[in-house]
Protein backbone atom coordinates (compact mmCIF):
# COMPACT_ATOMS: atom_id res chain seq x y z
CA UNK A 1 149.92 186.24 173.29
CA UNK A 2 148.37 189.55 170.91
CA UNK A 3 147.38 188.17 167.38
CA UNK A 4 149.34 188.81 164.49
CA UNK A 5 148.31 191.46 161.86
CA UNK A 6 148.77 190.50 158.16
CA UNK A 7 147.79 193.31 155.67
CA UNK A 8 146.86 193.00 152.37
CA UNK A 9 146.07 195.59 149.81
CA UNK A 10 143.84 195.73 146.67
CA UNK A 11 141.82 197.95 144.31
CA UNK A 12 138.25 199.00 144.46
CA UNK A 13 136.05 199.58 142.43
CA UNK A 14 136.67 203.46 142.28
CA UNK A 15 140.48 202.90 142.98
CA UNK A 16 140.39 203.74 146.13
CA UNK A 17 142.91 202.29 148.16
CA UNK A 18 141.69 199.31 150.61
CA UNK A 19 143.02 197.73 153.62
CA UNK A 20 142.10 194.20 154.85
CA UNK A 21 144.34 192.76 157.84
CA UNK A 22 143.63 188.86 159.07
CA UNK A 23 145.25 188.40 162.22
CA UNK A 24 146.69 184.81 162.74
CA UNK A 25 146.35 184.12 166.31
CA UNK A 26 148.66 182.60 168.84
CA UNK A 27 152.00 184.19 166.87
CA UNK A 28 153.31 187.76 168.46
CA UNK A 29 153.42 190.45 165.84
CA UNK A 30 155.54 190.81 163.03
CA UNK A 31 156.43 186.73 163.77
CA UNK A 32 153.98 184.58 161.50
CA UNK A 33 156.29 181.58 160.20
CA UNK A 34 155.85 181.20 156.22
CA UNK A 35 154.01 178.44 156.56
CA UNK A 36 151.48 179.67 158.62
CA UNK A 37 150.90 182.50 156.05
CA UNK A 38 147.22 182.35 154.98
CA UNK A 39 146.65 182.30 150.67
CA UNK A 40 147.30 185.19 149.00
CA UNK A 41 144.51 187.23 148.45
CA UNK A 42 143.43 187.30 144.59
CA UNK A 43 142.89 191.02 143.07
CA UNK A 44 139.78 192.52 144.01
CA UNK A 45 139.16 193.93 140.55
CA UNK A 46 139.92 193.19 136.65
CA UNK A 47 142.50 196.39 136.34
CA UNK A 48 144.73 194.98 134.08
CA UNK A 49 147.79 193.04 135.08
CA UNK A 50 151.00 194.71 135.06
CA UNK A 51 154.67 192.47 134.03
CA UNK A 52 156.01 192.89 137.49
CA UNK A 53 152.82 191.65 138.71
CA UNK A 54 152.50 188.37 137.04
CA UNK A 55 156.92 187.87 137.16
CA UNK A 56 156.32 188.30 141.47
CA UNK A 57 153.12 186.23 141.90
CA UNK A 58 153.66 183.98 144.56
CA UNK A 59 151.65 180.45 144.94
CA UNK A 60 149.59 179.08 148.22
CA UNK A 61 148.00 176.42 149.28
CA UNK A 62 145.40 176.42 146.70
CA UNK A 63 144.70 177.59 142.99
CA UNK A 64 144.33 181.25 142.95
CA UNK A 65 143.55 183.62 139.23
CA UNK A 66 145.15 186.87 138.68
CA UNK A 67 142.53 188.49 136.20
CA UNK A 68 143.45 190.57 133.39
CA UNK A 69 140.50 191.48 131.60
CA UNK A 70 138.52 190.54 128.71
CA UNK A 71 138.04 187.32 130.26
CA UNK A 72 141.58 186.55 130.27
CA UNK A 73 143.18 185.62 133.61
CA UNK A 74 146.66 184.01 134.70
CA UNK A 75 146.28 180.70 137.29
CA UNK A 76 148.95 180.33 139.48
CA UNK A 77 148.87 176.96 141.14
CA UNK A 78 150.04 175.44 144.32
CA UNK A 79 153.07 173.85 142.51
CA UNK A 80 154.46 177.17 140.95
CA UNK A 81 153.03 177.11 137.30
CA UNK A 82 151.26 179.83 135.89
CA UNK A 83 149.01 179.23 133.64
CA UNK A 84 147.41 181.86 130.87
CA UNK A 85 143.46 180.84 130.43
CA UNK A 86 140.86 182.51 128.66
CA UNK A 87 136.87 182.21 129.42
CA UNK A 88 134.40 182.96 126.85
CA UNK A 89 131.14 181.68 124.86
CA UNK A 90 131.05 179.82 122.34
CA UNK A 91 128.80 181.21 119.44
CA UNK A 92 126.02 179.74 118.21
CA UNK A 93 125.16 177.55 121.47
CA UNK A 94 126.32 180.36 123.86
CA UNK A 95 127.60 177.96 126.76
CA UNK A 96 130.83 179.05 128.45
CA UNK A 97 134.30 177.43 127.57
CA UNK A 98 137.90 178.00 128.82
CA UNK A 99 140.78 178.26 126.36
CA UNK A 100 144.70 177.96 126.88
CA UNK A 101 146.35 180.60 126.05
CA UNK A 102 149.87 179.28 127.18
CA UNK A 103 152.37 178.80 130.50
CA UNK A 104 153.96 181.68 131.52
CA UNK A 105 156.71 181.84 131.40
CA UNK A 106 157.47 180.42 127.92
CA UNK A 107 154.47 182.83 127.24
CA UNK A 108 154.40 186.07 128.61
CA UNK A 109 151.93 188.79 129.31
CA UNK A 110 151.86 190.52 125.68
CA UNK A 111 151.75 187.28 124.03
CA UNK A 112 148.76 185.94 126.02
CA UNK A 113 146.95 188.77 125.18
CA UNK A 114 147.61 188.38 121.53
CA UNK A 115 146.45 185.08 121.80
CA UNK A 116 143.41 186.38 123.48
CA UNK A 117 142.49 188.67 120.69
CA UNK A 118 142.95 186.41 117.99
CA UNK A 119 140.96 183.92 119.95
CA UNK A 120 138.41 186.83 120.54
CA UNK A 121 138.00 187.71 116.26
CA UNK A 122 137.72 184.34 115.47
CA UNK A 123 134.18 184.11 118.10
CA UNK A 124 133.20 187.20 116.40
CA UNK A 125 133.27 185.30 113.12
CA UNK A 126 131.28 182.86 114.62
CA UNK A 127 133.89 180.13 115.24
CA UNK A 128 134.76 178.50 118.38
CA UNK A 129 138.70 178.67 119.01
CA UNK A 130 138.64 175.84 121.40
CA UNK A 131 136.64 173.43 118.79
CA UNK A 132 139.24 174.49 116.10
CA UNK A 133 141.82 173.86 118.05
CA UNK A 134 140.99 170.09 118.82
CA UNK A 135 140.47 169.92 115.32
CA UNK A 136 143.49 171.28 114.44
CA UNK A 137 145.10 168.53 116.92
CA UNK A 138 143.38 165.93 115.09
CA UNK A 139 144.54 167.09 111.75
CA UNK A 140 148.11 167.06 112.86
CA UNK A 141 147.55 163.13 113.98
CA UNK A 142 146.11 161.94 111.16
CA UNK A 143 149.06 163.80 109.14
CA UNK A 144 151.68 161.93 111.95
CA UNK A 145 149.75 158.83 110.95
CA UNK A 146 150.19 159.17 107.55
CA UNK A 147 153.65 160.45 107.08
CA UNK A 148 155.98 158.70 104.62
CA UNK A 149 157.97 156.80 107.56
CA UNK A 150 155.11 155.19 109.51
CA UNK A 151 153.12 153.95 106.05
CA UNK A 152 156.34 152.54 104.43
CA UNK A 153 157.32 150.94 108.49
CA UNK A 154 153.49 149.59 107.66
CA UNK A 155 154.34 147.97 104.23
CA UNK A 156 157.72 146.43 104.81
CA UNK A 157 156.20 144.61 107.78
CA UNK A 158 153.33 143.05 105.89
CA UNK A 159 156.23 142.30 103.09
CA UNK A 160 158.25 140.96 106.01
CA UNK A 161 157.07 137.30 105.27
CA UNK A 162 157.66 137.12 101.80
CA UNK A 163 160.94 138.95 101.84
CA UNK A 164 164.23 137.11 103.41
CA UNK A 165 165.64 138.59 106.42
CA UNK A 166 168.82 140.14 104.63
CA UNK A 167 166.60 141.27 102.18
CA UNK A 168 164.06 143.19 104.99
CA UNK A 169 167.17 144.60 106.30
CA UNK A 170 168.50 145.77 103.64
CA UNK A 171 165.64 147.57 102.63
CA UNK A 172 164.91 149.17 106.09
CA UNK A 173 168.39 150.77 106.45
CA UNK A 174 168.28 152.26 102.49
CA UNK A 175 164.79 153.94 104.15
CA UNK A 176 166.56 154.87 107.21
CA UNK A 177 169.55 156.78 105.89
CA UNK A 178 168.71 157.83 102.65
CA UNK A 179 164.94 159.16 102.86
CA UNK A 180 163.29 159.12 106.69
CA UNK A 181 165.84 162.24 107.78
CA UNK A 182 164.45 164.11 104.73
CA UNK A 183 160.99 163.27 104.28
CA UNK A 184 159.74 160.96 106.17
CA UNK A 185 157.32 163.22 108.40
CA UNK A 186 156.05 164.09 105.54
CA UNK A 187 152.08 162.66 104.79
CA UNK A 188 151.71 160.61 102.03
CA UNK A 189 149.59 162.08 99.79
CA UNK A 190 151.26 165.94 99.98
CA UNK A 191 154.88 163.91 98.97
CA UNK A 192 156.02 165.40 95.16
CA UNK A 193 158.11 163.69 92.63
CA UNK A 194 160.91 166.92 93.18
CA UNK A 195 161.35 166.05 97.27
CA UNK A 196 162.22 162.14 96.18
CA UNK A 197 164.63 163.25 93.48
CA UNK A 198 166.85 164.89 95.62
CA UNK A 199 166.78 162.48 98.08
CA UNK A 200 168.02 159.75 95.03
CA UNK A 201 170.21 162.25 93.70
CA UNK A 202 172.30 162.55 97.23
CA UNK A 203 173.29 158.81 96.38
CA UNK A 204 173.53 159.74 92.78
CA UNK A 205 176.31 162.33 93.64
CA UNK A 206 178.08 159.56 95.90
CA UNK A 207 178.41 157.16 92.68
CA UNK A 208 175.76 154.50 94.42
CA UNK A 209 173.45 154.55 90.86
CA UNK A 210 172.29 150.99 91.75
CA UNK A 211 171.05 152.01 95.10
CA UNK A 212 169.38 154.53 94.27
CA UNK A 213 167.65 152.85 91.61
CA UNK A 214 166.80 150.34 94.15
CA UNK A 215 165.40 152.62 96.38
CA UNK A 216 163.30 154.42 94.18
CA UNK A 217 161.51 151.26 93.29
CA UNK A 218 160.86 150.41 96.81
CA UNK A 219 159.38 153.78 97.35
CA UNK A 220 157.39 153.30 94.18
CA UNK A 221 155.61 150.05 95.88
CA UNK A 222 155.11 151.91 99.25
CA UNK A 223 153.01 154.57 97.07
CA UNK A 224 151.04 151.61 95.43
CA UNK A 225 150.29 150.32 99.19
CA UNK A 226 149.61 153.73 100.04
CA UNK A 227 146.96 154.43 97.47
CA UNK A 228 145.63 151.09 97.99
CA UNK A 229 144.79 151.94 101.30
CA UNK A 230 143.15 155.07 100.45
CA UNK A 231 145.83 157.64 101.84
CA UNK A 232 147.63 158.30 98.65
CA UNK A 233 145.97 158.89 95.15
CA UNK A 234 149.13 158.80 93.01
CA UNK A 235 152.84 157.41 92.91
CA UNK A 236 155.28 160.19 92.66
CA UNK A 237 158.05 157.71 92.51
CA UNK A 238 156.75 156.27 89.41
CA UNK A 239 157.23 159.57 87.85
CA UNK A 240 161.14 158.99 88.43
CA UNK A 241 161.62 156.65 85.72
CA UNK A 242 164.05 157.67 83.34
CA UNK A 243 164.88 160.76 85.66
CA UNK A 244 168.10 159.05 87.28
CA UNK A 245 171.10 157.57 85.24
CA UNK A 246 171.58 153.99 84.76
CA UNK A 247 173.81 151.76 86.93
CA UNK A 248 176.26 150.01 84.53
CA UNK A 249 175.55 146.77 85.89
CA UNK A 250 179.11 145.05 87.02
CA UNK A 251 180.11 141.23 87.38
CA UNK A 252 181.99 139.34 89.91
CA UNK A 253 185.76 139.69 89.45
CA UNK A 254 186.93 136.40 87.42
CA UNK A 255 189.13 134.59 85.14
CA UNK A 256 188.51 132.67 82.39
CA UNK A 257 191.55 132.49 80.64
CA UNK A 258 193.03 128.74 80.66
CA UNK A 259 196.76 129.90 81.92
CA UNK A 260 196.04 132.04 84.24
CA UNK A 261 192.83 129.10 86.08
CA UNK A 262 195.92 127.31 85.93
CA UNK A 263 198.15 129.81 88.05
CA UNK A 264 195.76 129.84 90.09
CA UNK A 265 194.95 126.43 91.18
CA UNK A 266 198.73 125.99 91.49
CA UNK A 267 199.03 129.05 93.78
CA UNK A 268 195.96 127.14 95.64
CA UNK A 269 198.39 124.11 96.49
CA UNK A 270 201.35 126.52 97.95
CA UNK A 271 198.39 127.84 100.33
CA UNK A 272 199.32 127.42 103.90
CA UNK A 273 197.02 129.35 105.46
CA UNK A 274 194.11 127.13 107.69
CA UNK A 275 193.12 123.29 106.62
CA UNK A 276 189.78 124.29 106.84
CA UNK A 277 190.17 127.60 104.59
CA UNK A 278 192.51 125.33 102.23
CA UNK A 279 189.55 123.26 101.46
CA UNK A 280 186.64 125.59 100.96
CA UNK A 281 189.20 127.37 98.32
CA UNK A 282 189.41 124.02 96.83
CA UNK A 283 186.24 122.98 96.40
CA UNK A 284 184.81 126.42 94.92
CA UNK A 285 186.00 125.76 91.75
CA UNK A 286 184.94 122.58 91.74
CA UNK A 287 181.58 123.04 92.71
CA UNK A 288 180.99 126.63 91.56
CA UNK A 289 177.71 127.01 93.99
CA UNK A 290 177.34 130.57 96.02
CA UNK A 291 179.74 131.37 98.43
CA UNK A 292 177.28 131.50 101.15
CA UNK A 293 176.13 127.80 100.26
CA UNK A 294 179.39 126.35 100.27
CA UNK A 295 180.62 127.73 103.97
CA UNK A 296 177.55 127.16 105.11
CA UNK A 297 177.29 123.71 103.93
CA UNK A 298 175.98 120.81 106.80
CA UNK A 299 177.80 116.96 106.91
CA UNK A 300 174.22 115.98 106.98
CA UNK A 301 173.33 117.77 103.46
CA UNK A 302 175.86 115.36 102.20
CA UNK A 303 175.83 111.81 100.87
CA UNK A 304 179.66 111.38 100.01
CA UNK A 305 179.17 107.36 99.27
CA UNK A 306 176.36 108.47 96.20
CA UNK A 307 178.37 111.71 95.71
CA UNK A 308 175.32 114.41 96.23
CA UNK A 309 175.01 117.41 98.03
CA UNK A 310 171.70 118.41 98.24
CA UNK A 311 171.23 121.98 99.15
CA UNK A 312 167.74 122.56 101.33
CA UNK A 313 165.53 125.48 99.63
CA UNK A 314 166.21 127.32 102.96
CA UNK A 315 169.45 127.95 101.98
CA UNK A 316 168.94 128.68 98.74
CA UNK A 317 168.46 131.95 96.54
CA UNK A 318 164.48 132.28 96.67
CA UNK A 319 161.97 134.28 97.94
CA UNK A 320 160.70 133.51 101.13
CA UNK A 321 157.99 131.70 100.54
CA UNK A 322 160.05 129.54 98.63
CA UNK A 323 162.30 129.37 101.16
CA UNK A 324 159.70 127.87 103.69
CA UNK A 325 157.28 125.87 101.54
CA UNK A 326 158.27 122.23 102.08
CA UNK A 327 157.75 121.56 98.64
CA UNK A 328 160.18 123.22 97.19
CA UNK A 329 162.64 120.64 96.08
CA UNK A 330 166.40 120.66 97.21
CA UNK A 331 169.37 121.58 95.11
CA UNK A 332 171.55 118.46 94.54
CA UNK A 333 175.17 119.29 93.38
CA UNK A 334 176.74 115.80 92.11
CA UNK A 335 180.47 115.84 93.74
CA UNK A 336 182.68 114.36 91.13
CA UNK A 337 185.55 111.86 93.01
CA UNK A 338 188.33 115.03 93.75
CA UNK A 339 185.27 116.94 95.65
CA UNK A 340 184.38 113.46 97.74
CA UNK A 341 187.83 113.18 98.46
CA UNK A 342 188.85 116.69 99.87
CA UNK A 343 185.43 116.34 101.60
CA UNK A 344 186.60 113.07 103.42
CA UNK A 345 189.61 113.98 104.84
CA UNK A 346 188.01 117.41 106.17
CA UNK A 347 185.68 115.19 108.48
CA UNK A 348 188.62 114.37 110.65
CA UNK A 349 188.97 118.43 111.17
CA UNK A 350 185.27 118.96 111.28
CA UNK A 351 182.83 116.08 111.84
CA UNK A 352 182.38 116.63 115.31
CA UNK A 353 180.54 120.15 113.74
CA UNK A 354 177.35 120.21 112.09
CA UNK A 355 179.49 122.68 109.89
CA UNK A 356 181.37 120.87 107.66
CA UNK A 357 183.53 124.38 107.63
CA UNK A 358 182.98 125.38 110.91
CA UNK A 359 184.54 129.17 111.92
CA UNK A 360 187.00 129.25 114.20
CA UNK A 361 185.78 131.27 117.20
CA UNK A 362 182.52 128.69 117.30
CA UNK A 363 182.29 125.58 115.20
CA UNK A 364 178.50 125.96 115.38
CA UNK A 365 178.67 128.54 113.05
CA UNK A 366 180.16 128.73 110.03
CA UNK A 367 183.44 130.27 108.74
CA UNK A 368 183.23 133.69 108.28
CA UNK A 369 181.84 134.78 104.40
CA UNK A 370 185.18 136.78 104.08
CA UNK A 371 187.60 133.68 104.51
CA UNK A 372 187.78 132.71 101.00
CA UNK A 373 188.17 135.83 99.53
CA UNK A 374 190.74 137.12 102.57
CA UNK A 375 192.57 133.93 101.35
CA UNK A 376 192.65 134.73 97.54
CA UNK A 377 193.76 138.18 98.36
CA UNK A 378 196.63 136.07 100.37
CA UNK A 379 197.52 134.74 97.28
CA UNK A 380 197.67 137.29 95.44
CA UNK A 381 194.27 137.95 94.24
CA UNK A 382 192.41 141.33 94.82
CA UNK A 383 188.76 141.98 94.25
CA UNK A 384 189.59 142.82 90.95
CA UNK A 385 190.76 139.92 89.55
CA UNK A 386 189.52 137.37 91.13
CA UNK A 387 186.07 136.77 94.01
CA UNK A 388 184.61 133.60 95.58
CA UNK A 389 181.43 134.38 93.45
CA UNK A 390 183.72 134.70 90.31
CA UNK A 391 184.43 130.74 89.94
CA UNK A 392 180.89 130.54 88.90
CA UNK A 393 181.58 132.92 86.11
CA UNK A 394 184.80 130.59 85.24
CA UNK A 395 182.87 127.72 85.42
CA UNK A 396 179.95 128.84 83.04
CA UNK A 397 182.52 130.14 80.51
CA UNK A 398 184.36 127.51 80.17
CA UNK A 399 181.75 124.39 80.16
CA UNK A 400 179.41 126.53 77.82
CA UNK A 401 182.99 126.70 75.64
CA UNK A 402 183.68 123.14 76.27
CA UNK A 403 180.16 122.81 74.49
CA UNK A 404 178.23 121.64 77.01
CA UNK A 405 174.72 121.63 77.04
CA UNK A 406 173.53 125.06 78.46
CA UNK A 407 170.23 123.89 80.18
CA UNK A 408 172.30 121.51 82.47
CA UNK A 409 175.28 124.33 83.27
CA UNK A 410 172.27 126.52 83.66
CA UNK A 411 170.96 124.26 86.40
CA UNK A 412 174.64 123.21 87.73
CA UNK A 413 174.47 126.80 88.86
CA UNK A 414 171.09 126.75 90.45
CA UNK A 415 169.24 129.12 87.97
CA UNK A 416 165.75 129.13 88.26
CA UNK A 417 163.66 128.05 84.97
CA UNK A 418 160.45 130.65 84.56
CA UNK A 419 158.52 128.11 84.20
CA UNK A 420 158.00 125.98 87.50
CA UNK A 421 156.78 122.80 86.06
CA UNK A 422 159.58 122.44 83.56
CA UNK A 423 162.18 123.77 85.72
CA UNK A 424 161.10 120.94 88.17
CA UNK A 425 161.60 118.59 84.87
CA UNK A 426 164.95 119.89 84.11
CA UNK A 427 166.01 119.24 87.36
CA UNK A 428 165.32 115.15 87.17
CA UNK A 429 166.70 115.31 82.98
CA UNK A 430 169.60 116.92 83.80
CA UNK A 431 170.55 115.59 86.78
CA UNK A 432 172.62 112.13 84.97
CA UNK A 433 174.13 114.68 82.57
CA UNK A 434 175.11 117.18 84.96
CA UNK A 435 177.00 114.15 87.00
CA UNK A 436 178.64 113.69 83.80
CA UNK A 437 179.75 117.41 83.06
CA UNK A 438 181.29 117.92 86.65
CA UNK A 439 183.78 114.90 86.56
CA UNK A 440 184.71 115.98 83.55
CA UNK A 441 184.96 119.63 84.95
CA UNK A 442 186.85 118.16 87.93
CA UNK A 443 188.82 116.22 85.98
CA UNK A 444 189.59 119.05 83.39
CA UNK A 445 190.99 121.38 86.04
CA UNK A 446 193.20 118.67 87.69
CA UNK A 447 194.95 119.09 84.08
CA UNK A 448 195.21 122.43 84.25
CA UNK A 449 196.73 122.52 87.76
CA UNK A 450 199.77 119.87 86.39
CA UNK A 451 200.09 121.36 83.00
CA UNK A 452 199.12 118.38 81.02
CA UNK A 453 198.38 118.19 77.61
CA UNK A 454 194.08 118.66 78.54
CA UNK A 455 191.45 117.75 75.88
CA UNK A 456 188.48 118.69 77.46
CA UNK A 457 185.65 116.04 77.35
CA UNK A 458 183.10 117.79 75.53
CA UNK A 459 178.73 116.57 75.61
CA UNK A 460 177.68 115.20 72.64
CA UNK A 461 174.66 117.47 71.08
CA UNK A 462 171.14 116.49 71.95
């Protein structure tokens, strides 16, 4: 069987045509299979390449270069890329280096050779493109590590365990949506007081003063960890103050007014929604803790023969470290005789719960923290006249009215005392005269509920 002629053609050195054939034996000619075609044969000189050229190149079974000149060359590779690479020597030490000039073709011919020549001045100033280019890389990672969103990710961790959950939360998602999609590749230290404003001033516009307020401050401390840490040398947050309007600071919905608590405890009794629901409404006025304490209160947090409730620090409003130092003293919430009462026939419905109001879908967890409220809107009460949190509010009016003494009311409602020592004090002095104030506060709303003639028991002074 003849041999198989396979021609090739290329350019001498004087551009004189030239002819190579390879003949592949054991195929007739004219029938060489593809994959029996030998590597294409790279150009025999450096004439430069042409568009058509580079667009057709075809690969084989190795790594072959298509030179352009000037050093520059494309490498077409057994897998189809084509790459653009430039060789030349670096100054100074003189030792030969390749550059990337780009993949064709996102780059194409022109641009490599652009790339080329810029490459080529900057060796003729005496700097090597390849060393400024890893530089250059370097730069950009230390900027990535430095950006806004990675140091503040940094500081809310390490406040993670000093901060509750809800409260780490929170202050992730303000980050999240109101300042990572607008500055948060930013680095640190290039960050100006102008680019924070108008990321405040987006939740200015939408009416949310207090968030923004909020937010600024927690920016403020991730510039204080940032300088600390010796990627930041000033707080542009700080420089805020005063620059965004004040929140008008808002209470809880409530009513003080002696008719209309008595409307309402009366509409309480025509409720006839859930048992369960019935007697968490019930029992916020007479308590007047936080909402979240009183639907997440346990059966064994209670001692209903003494009449205490002692509220564990855990489930209390303090910081976290508060929260989790088993020190920190429990909240005890006498129960005058109505509370104990309510509370004894809801163990029938509940006591097989650890929840003394357990939800409905589980009864290991509690009700939902919308039940009261949905069930004072069932009675007629909106958010703006009446909330769950708002009996405190009624309570506090009233028993500092009733005269009272304001220390104990002030510890009724589980305000912290500055001062640890004496607030722990308080807690044991107050404690027989806060038993005291809520039978009488018990007792003074049970008159208000039937309309009789109430004289409120008032504290003596001192």
């Amino acid at each position: 069987m003849p041999d198989s002629p396979v021609t090739y053609r290329g350019v001498s050195g004087n551009h004189t045509s030239l002819r190579v054939q390879v003949r592949v034996r054991g195929y007739p000619q004219g029938a060489v299979p593809a994959n029996r075609m030998p590597a294409p044969m790279p150009r025999l000189t450096a004439k430069p390449l042409s568009p058509s050229e580079v667009a057709n190149a075809k690969p084989g079974p190795k790594p072959y270069k298509l030179p352009d000149g000037g050093g520059m060359f494309l490498l077409v590779n057994p897998d189809g890329s084509k790459l653009w690479r430039w060789r030349y020597r670096r100054p100074v030490v003189g030792t030969e280096n390749m550059l990337g000039l780009g993949t064709y073709p996102e780059v194409k011919l022109a641009q490599a050779r652009q790339r080329r020549e810029e490459a080529r001045a900057l060796v003729a100033q005496g700097i090597d493109p390849g060393a400024q280019r890893k530089a250059e890389k370097a730069a950009g990672a230390e900027r990535a590590a430095n950006s806004l969103e990675v140091v503040t990710r940094a500081y809310q961790e390490m406040k993670a365990g000093q901060r509750t959950k809800g409260t780490s939360d929170r202050c992730k998602a303000w980050m999240e949506t109101h300042v990572f999609p607008y500055v948060g590749a930013r680095p640190v230290a290039e960050i100006e007081a102008p680019e924070l404003l108008a990321c405040l001033q987006r939740l200015v516009k939408a009416g949310k003063l207090e968030s923004a307020d909020r937010i600024r401050s927690e920016l403020s401390a991730v510039f204080r960890y940032a300088i600390a840490a010796g990627i930041a040398k000033r707080d542009p947050a700080h420089d805020l103050r005063g620059a965004l309007p004040k929140a008008t600071k808002r209470h809880f919905a409530s009513i003080t007014d002696t008719g209309q608590i008595a409307d309402l405890l009366r509409a309480m009794d025509d409720y006839t929604g859930d048992p369960v629901t019935l007697a968490a409404l019930r029992l916020s006025p007479i308590l007047f803790q936080r909402p979240g304490e009183i639907r997440q209160m346990e059966w064994i947090e209670l001692d209903l023969d003494a009449g205490e409730w002692r509220i564990p620090a855990a489930k209390q409003k303090l910081s976290r470290a508060e929260k989790e130092n088993p020190r920190t003293p429990a909240h005890v919430v006498p129960l005058p005789s109505q509370a104990v009462a309510i509370l004894r026939d809801l163990h029938s419905l509940t006591g097989r719960s650890s929840y003394v109001f357990a939800g409905k879908v589980s009864s290991k967890r509690p009700m939902s923290e919308n039940t009261v409220r949905q069930a004072l809107r069932r009675l007629g009460y909106g958010n703006e006249q009446m909330t769950p949190h708002g009996f405190r509010h009624m309570a506090s009016t009233r028993l500092n009215e009733m005269g009272w003494n304001p220390d104990a009311i002030e510890r009724q409602l589980s305000h912290r005392d500055g001062n640890k020592i004496r607030g722990t004090y308080n807690q044991a002095q107050y404690l027989a005269e806060r038993r005291k104030m809520m039978q009488a506060w018990a007792d003074y709303l049970d008159g208000l509920r039937t309309g009789a003639n109430v004289v409120p028991l008032r504290s003596k002074a001192g």
